[in-house]
Protein backbone atom coordinates (compact mmCIF):
# COMPACT_ATOMS: atom_id res chain seq x y z
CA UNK A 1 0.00 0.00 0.00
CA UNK A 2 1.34 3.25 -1.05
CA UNK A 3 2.12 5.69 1.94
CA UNK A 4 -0.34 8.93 2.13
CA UNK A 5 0.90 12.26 1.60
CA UNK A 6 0.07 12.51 5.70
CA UNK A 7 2.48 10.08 6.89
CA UNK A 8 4.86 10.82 4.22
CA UNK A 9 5.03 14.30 6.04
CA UNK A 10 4.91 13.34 9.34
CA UNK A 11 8.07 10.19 8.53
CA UNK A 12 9.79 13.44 6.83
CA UNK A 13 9.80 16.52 9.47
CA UNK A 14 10.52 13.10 11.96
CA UNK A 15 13.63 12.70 10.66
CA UNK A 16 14.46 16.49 10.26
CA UNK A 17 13.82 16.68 14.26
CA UNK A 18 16.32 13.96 14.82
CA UNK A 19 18.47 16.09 12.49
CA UNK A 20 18.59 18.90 14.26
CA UNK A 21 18.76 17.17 18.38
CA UNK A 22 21.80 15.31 16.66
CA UNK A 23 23.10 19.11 15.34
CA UNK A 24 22.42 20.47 18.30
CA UNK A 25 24.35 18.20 20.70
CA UNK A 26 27.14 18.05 18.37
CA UNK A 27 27.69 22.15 18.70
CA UNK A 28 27.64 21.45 22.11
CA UNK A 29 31.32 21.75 23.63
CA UNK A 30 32.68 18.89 25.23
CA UNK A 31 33.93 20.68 28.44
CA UNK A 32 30.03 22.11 28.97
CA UNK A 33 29.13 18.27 28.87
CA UNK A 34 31.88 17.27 31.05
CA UNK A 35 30.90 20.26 33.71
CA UNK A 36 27.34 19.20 33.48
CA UNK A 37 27.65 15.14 34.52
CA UNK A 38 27.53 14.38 37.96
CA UNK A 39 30.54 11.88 38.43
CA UNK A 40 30.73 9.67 41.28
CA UNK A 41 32.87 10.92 43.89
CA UNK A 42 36.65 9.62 44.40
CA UNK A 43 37.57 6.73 46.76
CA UNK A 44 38.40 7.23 50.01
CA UNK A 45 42.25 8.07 50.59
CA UNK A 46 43.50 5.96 53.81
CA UNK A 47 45.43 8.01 56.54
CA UNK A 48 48.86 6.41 55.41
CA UNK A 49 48.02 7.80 51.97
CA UNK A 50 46.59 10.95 52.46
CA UNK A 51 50.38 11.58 54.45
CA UNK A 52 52.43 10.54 51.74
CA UNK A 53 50.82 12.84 49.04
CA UNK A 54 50.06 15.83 52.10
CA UNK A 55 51.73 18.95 50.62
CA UNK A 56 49.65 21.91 50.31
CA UNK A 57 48.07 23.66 53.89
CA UNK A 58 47.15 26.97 55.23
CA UNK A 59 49.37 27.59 58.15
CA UNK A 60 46.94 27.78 61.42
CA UNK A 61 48.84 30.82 62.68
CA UNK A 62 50.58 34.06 61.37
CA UNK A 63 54.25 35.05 62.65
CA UNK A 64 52.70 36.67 65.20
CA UNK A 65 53.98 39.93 63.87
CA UNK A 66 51.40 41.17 61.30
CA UNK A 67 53.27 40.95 57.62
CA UNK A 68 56.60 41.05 58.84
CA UNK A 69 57.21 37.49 58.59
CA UNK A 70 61.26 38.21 57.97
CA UNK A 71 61.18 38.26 54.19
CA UNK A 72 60.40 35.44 52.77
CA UNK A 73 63.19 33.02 54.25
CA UNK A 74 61.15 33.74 57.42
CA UNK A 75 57.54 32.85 55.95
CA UNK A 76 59.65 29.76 54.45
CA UNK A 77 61.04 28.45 57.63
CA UNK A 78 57.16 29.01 59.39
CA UNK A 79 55.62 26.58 56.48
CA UNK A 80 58.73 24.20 57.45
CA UNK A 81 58.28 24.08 61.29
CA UNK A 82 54.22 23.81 61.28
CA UNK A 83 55.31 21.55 58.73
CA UNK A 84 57.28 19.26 60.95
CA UNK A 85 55.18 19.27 63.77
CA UNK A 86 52.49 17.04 61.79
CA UNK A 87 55.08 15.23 60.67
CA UNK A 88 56.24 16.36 57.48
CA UNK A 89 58.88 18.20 58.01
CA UNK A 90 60.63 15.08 55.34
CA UNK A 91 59.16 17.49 52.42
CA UNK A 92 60.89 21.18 51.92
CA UNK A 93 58.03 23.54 52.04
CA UNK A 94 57.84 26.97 50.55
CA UNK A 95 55.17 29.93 51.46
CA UNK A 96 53.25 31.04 48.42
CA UNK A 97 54.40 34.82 48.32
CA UNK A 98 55.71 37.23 46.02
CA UNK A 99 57.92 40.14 46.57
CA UNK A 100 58.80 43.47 44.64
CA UNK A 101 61.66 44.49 43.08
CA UNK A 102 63.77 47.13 44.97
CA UNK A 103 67.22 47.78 46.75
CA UNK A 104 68.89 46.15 44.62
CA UNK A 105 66.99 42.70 44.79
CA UNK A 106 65.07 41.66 41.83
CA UNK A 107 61.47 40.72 42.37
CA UNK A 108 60.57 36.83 43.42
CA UNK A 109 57.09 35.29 42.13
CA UNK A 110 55.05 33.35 44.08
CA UNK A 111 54.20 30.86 41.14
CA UNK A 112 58.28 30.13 40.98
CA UNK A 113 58.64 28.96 44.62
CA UNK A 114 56.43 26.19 44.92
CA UNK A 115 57.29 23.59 42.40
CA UNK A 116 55.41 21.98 39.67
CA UNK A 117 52.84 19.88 41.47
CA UNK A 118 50.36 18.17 41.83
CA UNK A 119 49.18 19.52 45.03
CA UNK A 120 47.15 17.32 48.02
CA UNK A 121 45.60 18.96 50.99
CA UNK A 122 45.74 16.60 54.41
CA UNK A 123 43.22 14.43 53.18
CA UNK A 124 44.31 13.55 50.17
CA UNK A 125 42.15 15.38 48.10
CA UNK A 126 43.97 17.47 44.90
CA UNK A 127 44.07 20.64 45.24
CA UNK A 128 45.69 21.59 41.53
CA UNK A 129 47.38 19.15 39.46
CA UNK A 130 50.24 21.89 38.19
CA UNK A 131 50.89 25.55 37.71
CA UNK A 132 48.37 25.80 34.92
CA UNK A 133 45.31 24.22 36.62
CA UNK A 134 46.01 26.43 40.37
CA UNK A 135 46.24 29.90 38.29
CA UNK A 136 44.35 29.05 35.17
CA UNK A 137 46.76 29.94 32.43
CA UNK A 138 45.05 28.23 30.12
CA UNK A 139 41.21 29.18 28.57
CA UNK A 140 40.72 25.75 29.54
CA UNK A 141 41.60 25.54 32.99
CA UNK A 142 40.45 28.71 33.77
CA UNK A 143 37.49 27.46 32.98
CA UNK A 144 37.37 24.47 35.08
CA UNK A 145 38.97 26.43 37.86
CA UNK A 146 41.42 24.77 40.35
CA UNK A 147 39.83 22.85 43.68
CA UNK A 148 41.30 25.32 46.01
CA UNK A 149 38.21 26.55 48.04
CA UNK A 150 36.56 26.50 51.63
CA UNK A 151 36.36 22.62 51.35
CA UNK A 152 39.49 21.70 50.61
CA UNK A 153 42.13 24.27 52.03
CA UNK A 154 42.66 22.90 55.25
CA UNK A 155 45.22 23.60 58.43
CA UNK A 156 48.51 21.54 58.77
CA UNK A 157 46.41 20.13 61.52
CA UNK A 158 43.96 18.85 59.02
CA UNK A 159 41.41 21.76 60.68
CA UNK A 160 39.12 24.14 58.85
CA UNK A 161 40.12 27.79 58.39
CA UNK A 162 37.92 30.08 59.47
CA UNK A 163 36.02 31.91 56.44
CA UNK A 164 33.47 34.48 55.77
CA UNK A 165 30.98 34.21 58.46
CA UNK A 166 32.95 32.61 61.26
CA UNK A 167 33.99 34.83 64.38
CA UNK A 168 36.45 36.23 63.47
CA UNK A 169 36.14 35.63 59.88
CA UNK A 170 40.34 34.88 58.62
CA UNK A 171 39.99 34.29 55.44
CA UNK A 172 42.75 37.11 54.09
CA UNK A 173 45.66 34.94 53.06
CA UNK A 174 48.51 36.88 52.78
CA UNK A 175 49.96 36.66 49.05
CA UNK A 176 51.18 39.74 47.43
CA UNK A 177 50.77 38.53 44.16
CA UNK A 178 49.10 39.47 40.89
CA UNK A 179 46.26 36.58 40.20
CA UNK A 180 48.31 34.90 37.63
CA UNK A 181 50.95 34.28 40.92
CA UNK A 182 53.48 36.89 39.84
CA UNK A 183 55.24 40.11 41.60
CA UNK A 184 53.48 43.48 40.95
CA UNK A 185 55.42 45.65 38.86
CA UNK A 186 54.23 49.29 39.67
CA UNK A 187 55.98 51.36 42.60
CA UNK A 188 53.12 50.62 45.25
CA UNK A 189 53.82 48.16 48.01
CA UNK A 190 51.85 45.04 47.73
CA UNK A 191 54.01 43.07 50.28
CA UNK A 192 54.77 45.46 53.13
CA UNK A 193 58.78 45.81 52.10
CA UNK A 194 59.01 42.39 51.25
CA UNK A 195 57.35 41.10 54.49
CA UNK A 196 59.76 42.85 56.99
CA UNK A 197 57.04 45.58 58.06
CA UNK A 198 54.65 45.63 61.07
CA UNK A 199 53.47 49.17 60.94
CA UNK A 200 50.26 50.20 60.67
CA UNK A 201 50.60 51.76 57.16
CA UNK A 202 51.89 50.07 54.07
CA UNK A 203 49.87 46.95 52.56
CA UNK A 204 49.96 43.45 51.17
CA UNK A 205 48.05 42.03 48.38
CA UNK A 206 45.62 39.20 49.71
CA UNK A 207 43.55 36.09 48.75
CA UNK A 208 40.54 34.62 49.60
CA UNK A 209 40.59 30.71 50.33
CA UNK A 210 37.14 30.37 50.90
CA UNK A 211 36.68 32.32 47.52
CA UNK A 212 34.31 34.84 48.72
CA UNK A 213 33.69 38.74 49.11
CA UNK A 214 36.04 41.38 48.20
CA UNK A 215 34.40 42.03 44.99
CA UNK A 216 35.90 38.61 42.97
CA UNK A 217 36.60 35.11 43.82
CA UNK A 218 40.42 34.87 44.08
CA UNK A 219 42.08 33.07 46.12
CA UNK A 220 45.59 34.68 45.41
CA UNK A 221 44.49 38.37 44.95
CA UNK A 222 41.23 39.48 46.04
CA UNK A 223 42.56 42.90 47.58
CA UNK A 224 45.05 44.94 50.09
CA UNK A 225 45.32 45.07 53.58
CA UNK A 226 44.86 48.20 55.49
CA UNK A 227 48.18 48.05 56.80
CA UNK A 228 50.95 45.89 57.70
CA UNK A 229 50.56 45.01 61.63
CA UNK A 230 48.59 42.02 63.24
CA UNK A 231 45.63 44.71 64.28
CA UNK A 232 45.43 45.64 60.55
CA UNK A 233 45.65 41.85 59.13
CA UNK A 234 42.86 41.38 62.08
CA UNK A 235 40.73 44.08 60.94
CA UNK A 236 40.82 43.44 57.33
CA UNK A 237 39.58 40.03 57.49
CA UNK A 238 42.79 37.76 58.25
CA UNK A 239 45.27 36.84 61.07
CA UNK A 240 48.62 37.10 58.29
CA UNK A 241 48.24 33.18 57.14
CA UNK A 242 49.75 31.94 54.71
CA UNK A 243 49.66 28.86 51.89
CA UNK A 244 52.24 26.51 52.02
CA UNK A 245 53.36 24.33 49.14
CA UNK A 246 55.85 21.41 49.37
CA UNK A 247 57.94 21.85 46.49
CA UNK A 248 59.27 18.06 46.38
């Protein structure tokens, strides 16, 4: 039997529809797919693991002297000894600060100080797998975004920070870096003198961990403090923490 003009049509725009779904998903970028699926979360780490790969904290407690942390040898050697009282002080650690050129030294980035990664928080969790994924160099992994937030940035103690809404809110991490993890270049200071200043004036750039408030999301360079001593760290939001990479 010959097929009427009426299911002719209807077998026709049919197969345009499927046409144009097919199209449509095709145009579709991949990494708008990936973001969308719901993957099942990663296995368990044990506590013998989650030590071995352990090399990225937030140190849970300034120098005790605002931003003068005694240049960055100093806020190196803190990392190290909160470091080794957890017991991995067997890794060399590193703070994650830049400083400014000036008297004659030339200026340091943070991004060059703390190896190549990939970085694990005390649980085992990654926090960026290289230098590309933690400051999103690429249009592609600034997209994704690195897995440095509120839920994964934890004390050497394996303790949450306190963030935005906790008394006292400390989530200023000191930085002094540029969000692509590099030294400012203009003649402001952005890391009170290198970190060797307490005084109330001056200021050093600052991150959010918990990636909220101070207009954007950074968690390298969200904004400046309102001056270099513990008071002003205190009253800006922080308590002068740090990050701490091992670099090994």
């Amino acid at each position: 039997m010959t097929p009427s003009f009426k299911t002719s049509r209807f077998k026709a725009s049919k197969t345009r529809t499927a046409a144009w779904v097919f199209a449509a998903v095709a145009a579709v970028p991949l990494f708008a797919l990936a973001q969308s699926a719901n993957p099942p979360p990663p296995a368990p780490v044990s506590a013998a693991e989650a030590a071995k790969l352990f090399s990225f904290f937030i140190t849970s407690q300034g120098a005790g002297k605002g931003a003068d942390l005694g240049g960055l040898a100093g806020a190196d050697a803190h990392c190290q000894k909160l470091a080794s009282a957890v017991g991995a002080g067997n890794k060399t650690w590193h703070a994650y600060l830049s400083t400014q050129a000036g008297g004659g030294q030339t200026a340091v980035n943070a991004r060059d100080r703390i190896g190549q990664g990939p970085w694990y928080n005390t649980r085992g969790a990654v926090v960026a797998k290289d230098l590309a994924h933690l400051h999103g160099d690429t249009l592609e992994t600034a997209r994704l975004g690195n897995n440095l937030s509120w839920a994964t940035a934890f004390s050497e103690k394996n303790e949450p920070v306190k963030r935005a809404g906790d008394k006292p809110n400390e989530h200023d991490i000191l930085t002094g870096s540029q969000p692509d993890g590099r030294a400012y270049t203009d003649d402001a200071d952005h890391t009170c003198k290198n970190y060797t200043s307490s005084a109330p004036d001056g200021s050093a750039q600052l991150g959010h961990f918990d990636r909220t408030g101070g207009g954007n999301t950074s968690w390298n360079s969200t904004h400046r403090s309102r001056g270099c001593g513990q008071d002003n760290l205190v009253s800006t939001g922080g308590a002068g923490l740090l990050y701490c990479f091992a670099v090994n």
